[in-house]
Protein backbone atom coordinates (compact mmCIF):
# COMPACT_ATOMS: atom_id res chain seq x y z
CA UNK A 1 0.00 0.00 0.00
CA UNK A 2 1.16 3.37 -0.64
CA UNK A 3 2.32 5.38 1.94
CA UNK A 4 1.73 9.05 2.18
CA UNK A 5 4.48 12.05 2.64
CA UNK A 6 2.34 13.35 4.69
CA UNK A 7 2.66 10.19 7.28
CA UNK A 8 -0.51 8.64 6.70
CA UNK A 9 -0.22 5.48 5.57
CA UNK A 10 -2.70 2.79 5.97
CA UNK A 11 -2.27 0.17 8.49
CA UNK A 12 0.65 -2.16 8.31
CA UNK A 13 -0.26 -5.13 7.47
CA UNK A 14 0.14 -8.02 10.13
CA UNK A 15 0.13 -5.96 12.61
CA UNK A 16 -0.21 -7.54 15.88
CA UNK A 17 -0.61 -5.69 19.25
CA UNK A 18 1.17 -7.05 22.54
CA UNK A 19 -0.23 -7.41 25.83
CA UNK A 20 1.87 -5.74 27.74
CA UNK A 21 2.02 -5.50 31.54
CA UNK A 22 4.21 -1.87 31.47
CA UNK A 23 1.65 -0.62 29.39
CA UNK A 24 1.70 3.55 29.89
CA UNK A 25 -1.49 5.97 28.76
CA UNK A 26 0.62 7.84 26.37
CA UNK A 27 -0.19 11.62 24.48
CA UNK A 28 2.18 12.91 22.24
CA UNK A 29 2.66 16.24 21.48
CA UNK A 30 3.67 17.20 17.69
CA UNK A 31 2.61 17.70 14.52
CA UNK A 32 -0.24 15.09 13.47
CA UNK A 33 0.98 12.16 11.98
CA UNK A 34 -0.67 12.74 8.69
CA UNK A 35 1.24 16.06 8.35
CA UNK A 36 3.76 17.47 5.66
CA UNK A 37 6.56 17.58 8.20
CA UNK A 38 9.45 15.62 9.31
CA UNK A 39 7.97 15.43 13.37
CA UNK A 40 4.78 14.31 11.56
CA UNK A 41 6.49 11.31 10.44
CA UNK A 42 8.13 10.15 13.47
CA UNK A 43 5.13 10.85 15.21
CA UNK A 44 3.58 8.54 13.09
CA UNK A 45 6.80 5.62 13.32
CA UNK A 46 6.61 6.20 17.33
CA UNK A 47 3.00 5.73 17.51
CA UNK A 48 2.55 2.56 15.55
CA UNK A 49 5.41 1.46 17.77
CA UNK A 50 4.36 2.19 20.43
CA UNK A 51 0.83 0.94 19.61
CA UNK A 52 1.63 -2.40 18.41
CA UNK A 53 4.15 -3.37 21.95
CA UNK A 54 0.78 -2.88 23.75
CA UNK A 55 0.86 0.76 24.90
CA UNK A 56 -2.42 3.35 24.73
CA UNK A 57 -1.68 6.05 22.61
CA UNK A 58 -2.95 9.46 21.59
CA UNK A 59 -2.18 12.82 19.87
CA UNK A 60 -1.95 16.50 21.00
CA UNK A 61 -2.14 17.86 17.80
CA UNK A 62 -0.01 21.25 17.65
CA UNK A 63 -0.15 20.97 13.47
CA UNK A 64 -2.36 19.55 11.38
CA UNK A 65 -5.86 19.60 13.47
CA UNK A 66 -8.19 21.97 14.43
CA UNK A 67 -11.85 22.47 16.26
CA UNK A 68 -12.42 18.51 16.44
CA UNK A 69 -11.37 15.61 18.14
CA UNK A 70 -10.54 13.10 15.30
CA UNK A 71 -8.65 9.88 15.48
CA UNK A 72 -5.88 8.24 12.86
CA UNK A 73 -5.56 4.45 12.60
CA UNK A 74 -7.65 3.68 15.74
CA UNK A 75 -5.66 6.29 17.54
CA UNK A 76 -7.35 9.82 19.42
CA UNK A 77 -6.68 12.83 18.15
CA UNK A 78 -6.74 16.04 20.14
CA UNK A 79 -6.74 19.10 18.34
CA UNK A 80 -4.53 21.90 18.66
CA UNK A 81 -5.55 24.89 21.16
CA UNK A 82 -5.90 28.56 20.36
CA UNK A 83 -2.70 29.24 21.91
CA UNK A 84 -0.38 29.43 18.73
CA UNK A 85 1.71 26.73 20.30
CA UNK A 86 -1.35 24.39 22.52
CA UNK A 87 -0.04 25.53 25.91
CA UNK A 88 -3.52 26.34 26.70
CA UNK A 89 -4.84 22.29 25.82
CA UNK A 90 -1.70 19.90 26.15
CA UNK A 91 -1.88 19.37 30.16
CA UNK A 92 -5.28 19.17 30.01
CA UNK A 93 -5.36 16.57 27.23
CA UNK A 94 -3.22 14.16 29.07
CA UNK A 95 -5.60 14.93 32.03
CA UNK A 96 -8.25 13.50 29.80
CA UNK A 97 -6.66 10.21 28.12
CA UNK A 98 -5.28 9.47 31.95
CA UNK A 99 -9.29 9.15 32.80
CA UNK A 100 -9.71 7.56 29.91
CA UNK A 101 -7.28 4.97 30.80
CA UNK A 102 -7.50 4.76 34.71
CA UNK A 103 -5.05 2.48 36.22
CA UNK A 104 -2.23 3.04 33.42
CA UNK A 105 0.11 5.34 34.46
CA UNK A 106 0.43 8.24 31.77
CA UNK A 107 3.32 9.95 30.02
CA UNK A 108 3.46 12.78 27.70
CA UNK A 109 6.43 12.74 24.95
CA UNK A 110 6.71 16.44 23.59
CA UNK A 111 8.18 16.30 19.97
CA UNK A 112 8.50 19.67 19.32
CA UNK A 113 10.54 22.93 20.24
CA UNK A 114 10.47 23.36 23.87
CA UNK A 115 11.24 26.75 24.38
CA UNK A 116 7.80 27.55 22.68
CA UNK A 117 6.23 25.76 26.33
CA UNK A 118 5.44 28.42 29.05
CA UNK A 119 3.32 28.47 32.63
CA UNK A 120 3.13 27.01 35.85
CA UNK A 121 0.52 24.86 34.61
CA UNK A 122 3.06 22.20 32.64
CA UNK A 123 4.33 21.55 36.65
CA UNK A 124 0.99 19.89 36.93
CA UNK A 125 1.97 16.74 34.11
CA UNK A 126 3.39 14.08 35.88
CA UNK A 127 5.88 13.05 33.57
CA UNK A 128 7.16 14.72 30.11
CA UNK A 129 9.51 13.01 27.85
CA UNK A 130 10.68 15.52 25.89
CA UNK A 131 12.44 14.37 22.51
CA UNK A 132 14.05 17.75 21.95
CA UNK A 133 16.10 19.06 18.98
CA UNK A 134 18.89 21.15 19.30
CA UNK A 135 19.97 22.76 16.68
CA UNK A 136 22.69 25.77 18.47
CA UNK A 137 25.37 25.91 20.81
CA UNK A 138 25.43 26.04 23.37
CA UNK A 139 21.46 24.94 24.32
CA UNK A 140 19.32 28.02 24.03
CA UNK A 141 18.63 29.21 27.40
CA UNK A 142 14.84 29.05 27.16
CA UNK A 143 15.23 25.33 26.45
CA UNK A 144 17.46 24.74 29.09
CA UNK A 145 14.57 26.59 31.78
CA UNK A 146 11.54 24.16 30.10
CA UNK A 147 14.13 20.80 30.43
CA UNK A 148 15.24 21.85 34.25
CA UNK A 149 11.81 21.47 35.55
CA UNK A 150 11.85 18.27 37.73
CA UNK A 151 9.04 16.69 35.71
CA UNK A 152 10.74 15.99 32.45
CA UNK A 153 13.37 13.90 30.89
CA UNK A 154 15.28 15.59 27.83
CA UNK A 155 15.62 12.88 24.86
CA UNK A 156 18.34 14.02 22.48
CA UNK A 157 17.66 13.08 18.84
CA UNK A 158 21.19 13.33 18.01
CA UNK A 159 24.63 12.28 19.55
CA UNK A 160 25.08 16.39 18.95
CA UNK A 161 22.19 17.03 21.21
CA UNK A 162 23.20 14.72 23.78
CA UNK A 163 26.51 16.35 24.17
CA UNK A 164 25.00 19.99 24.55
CA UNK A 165 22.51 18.92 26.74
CA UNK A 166 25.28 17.02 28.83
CA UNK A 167 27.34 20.14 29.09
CA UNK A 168 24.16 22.30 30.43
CA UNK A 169 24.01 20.15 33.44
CA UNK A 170 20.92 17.82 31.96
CA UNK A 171 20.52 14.17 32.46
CA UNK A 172 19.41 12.93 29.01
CA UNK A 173 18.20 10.02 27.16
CA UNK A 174 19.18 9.19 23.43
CA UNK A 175 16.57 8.33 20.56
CA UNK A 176 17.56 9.15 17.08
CA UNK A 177 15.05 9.71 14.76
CA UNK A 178 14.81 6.29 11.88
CA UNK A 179 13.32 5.96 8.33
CA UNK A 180 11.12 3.29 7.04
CA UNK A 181 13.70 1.47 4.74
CA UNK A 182 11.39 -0.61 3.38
CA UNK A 183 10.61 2.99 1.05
CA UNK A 184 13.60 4.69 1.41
CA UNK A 185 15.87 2.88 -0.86
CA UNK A 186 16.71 3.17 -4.31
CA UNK A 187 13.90 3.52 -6.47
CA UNK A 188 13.88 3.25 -10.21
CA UNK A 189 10.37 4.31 -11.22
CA UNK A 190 7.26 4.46 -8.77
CA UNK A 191 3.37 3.87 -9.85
CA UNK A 192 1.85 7.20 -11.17
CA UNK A 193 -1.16 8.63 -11.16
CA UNK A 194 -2.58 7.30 -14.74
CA UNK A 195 -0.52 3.72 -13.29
CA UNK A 196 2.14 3.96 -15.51
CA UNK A 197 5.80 3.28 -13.87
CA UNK A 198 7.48 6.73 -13.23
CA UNK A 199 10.97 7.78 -12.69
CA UNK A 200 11.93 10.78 -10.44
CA UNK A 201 12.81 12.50 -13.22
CA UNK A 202 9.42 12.47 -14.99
CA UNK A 203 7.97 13.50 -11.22
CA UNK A 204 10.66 16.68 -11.15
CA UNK A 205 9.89 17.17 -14.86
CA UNK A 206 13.97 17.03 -15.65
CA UNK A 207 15.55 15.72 -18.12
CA UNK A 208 18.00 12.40 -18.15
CA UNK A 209 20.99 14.58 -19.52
CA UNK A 210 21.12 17.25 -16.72
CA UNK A 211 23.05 17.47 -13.06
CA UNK A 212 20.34 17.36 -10.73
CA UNK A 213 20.86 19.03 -7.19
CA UNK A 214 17.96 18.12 -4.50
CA UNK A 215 16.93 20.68 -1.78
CA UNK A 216 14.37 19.00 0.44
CA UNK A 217 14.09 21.86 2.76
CA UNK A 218 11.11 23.79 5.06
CA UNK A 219 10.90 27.08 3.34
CA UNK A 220 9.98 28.85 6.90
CA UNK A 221 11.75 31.95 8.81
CA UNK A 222 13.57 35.06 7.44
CA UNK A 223 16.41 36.10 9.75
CA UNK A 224 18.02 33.39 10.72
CA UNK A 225 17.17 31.38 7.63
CA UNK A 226 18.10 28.69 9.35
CA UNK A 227 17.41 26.04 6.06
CA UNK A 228 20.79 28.49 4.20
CA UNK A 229 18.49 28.98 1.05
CA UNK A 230 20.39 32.18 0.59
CA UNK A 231 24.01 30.89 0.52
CA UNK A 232 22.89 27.51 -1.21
CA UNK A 233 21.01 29.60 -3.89
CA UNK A 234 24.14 31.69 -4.37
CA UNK A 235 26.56 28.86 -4.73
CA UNK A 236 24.44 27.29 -7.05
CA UNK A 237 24.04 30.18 -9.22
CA UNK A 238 27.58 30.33 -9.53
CA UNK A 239 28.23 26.52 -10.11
CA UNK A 240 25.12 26.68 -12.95
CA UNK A 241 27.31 29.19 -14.57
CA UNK A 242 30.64 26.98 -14.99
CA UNK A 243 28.25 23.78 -15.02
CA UNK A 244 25.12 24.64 -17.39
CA UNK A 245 23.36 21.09 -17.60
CA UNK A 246 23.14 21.86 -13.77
CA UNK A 247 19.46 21.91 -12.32
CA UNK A 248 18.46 22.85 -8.93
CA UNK A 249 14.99 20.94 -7.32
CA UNK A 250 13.75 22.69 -4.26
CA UNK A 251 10.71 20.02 -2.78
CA UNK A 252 9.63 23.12 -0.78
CA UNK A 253 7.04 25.90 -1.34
CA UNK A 254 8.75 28.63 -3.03
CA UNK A 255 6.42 31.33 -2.19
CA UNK A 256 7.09 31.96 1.42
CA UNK A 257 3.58 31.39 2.23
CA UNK A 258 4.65 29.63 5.81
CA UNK A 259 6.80 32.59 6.65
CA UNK A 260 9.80 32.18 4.30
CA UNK A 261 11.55 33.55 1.27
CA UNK A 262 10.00 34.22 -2.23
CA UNK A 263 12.31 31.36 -3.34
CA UNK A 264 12.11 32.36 -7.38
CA UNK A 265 12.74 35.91 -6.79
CA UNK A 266 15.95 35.08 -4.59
CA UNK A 267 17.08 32.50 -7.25
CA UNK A 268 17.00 35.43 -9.90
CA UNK A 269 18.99 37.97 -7.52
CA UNK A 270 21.68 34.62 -7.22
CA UNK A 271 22.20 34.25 -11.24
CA UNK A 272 19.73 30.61 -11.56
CA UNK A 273 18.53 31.00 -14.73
CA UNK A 274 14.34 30.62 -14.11
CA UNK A 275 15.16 26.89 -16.44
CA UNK A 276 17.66 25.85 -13.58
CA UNK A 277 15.66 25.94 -10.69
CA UNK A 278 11.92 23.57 -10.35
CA UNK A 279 9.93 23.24 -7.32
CA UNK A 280 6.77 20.82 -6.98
CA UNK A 281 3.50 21.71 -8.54
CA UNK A 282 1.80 23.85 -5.51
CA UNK A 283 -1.19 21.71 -5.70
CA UNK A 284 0.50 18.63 -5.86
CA UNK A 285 2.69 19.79 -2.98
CA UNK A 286 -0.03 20.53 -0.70
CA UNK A 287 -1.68 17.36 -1.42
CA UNK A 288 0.77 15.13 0.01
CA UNK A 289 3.95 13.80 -2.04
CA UNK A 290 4.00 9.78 -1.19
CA UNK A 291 6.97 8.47 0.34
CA UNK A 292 7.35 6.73 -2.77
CA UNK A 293 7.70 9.45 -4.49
CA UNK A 294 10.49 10.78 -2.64
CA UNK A 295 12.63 7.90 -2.66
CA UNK A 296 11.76 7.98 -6.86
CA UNK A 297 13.65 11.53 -6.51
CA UNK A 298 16.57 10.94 -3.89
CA UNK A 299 17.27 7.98 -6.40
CA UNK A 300 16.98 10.16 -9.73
CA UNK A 301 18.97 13.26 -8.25
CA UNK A 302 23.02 13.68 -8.25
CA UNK A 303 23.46 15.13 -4.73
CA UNK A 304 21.06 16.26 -2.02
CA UNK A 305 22.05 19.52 -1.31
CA UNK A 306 21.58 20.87 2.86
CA UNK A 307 23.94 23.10 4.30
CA UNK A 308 21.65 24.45 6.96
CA UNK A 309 23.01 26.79 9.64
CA UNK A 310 21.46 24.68 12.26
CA UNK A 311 19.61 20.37 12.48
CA UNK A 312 18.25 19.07 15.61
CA UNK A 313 18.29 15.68 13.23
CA UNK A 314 18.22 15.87 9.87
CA UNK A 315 15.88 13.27 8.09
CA UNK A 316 16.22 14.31 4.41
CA UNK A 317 20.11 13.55 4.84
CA UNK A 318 19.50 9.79 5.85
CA UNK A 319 16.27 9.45 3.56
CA UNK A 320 18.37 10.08 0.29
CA UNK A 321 21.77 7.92 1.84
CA UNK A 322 19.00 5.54 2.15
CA UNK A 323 18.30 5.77 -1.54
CA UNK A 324 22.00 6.00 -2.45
CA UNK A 325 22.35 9.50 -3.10
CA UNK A 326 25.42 11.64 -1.01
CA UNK A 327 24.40 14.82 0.63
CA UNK A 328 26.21 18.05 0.85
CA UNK A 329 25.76 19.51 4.61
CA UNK A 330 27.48 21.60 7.25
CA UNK A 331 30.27 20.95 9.46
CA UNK A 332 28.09 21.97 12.00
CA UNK A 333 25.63 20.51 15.07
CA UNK A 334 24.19 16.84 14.16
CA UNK A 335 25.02 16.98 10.42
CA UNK A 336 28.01 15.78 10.36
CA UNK A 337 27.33 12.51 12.54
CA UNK A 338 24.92 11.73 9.58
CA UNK A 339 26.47 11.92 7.05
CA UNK A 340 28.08 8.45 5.87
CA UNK A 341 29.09 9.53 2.44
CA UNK A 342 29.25 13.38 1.12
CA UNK A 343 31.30 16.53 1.64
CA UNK A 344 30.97 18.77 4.51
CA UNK A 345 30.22 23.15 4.40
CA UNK A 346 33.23 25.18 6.27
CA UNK A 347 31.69 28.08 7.86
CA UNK A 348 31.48 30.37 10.81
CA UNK A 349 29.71 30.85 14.09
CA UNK A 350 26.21 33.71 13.57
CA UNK A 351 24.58 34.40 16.44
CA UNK A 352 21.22 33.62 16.78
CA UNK A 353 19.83 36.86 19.53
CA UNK A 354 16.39 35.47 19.06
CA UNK A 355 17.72 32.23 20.92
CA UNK A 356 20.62 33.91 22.70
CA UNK A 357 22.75 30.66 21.13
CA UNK A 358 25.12 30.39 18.02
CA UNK A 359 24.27 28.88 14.85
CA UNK A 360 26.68 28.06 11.72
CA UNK A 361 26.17 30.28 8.59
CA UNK A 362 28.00 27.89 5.98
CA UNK A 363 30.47 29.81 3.55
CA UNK A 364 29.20 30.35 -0.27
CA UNK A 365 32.95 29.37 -1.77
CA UNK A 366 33.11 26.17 0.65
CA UNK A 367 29.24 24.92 -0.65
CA UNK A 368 30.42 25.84 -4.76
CA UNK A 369 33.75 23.75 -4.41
CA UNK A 370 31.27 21.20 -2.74
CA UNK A 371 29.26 20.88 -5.48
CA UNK A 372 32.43 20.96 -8.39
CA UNK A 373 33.26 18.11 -6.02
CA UNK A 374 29.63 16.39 -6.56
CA UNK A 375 29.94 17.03 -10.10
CA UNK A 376 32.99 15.11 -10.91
CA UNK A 377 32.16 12.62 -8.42
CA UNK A 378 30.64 9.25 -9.70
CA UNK A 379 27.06 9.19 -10.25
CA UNK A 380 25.74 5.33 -9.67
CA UNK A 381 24.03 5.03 -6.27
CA UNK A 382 26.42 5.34 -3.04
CA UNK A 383 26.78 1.90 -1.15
CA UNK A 384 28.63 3.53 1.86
CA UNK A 385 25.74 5.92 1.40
CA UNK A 386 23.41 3.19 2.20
CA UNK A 387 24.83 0.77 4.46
CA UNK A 388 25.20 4.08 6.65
CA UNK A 389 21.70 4.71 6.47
CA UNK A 390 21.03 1.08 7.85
CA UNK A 391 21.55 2.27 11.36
CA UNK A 392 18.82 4.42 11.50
CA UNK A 393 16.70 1.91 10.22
CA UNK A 394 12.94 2.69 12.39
CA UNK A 395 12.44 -0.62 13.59
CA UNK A 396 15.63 -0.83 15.18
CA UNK A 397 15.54 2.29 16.18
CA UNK A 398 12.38 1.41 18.27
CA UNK A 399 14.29 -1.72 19.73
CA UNK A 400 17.59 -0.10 20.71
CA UNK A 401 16.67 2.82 21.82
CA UNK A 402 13.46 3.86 22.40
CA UNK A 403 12.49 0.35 24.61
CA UNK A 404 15.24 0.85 27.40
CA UNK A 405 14.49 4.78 27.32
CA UNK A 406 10.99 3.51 28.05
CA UNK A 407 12.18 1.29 31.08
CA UNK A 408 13.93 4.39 32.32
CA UNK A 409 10.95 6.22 32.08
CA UNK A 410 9.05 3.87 33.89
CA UNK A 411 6.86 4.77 37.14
């Protein structure tokens, strides 16, 4: 069955769940699991893990769902609250699914950015996991108050994280995030909409003959642009110009309608010829783009191309190793600990006074000779790429990790 981008994919088949006697009432906190985001989809892996070893689980939507209380394969879903960020509903919705599952002892897990959590009222939860990104250095003070408070448990998503959070003082657990390998590998053609088999290529609308560099990158936030569409659209302008059969796909919205950058105006201040840069049809974009799909384009592209200033994770990087393809990235916070096979951004500290923390603004010259690099590189599919990826794998993920972070969490 086909899974959606959007992480909602019907029920896996076979799917058995456990009785089992450490059973906890669990909410999560995130985007919904059917959402266009990377928390959406390992809200989704977590839950149907989670579900299936015999836990209770439910969602505090803070993305995705609004004025109802829905579910998504057999599962409750909350919507989110007025408060721009739910800190109004959460509590309160773990409140609720304890009642509704008296004698199991509850736990929230937060998936989300925790500085965005305020009042007294979160003191009230008896026990927050929170799997936290961190994406400066040092941590952010206002992410350092939210993971003091004696109620929760930091979980780092990266062996980055874990260090910064170490060095604040924090106790901390260690979950990466994992991919569904069964999709993410390479993909010659995928089943399109009329049913006939189609290539990436035909899905991107580029030709066989050109360099294809893949963006798969939030367009969201100005200053910091913390995604480096500025300094990746300016090295690419001035690699398209030595390197003409060069094309750039951005699978983002290019408008800046979630906050960000008019992405084809910036490419024409940068020197991309409007023929060297594509982005998804809008429609088809806010549709949902199956995983399928995705791992159709990772395995048509050249090099994935993500020098952000700033990951908490990462997923696009392992998705296309998964698929074969190498990934250019920054030297910088948990990018280079993913990165199996690929070439990594110099650049400089920028500080971040919204966050009162330091980010890593990747250098234009460092992300060109990257991609020269790329260019003359072999272009069949990356084994190291892939037997990297392997590790990250979601179902052993689940079993390595997230089980004995669940028997440290216990009651």
């Amino acid at each position: 069955m086909a899974k959606n981008r959007s992480g909602n994919p019907a029920v896996r088949a076979g799917a058995t769940v456990k009785k089992n006697p450490d059973a906890r009432a669990v909410l999560i906190a995130s985007n919904s699991p059917w959402s266009m985001t990377g928390y959406g989809q390992q809200t989704a892996q977590l839950a149907r893990h989670l579900r299936d070893d015999g836990h209770k689980v439910a969602f505090a939507s803070n993305y995705g769902l609004e004025a109802t209380v829905s579910s998504w394969e057999g599962m409750k879903m909350y919507p989110r609250g007025y408060e721009l960020h739910s800190n109004d509903v959460i509590p309160a919705y773990l409140q609720a699914w304890a009642h509704d599952n008296i004698g199991i002892p509850p736990l929230l897990i937060t998936l989300y950015d925790v500085h965005v959590f305020k009042g007294e009222h979160w003191n009230t939860v008896p026990q927050i996991a929170s799997w936290v990104p961190v994406d400066h250095f040092p941590v952010p003070p206002a992410v350092t108050e939210f993971l003091q408070r004696d109620n929760v448990t930091p979980i780092a998503m990266s062996q980055f994280g874990e260090q910064m959070l170490t060095d604040a003082g924090l106790d901390c657990l260690y979950v990466p995030h994992g991919i569904d390998r069964s999709v993410f590998k390479p993909t010659a053609t995928f089943e399109g909409v009329d049913g006939r088999p189609t290539t990436g290529r035909e899905f991107m609308g580029i030709d066989r003959d050109k360099f294809v560099v893949t963006m798969v990158s939030a367009n969201k936030g100005v200053v910091p642009n913390r995604k480096s569409f500025p300094e990746a659209f300016l090295a690419f302008g001035m690699f398209a110009q030595q390197y003409p059969d060069a094309v750039l796909y951005c699978h983002t919205e290019h408008k800046g309608g979630m906050g960000g950058l008019d992405l084809i105006r910036m490419a024409k201040m940068c020197g991309i010829k409007r023929e060297q840069i594509v982005f998804p049809d809008p429609f088809v974009w806010r549709m949902g783009i199956p995983n399928e799909v995705m791992a159709a384009i990772y395995s048509d592209s050249n090099v994935l191309l993500q020098p952000s200033m700033g990951e908490g994770f990462g997923i696009p990087l392992v998705e296309g190793q998964a698929c074969g393809l190498r990934g250019i990235v920054s030297n910088a916070t948990a990018q280079p600990e993913l990165l199996g096979d690929g070439w990594l951004v110099d650049g400089q500290p920028w500080w971040d006074a919204m966050q009162n923390a330091w980010l890593w603004a990747p250098k234009v010259e460092s992300i060109l000779g990257s991609l020269v690099e790329a260019y003359e590189a072999p272009r069949e599919h990356s084994v190291k790429a892939m037997e990297f990826a392997a590790q990250y794998d979601a179902d052993f993920v689940y079993d390595q990790y997230w089980k004995p972070a669940l028997k440290v969490l216990a009651p």
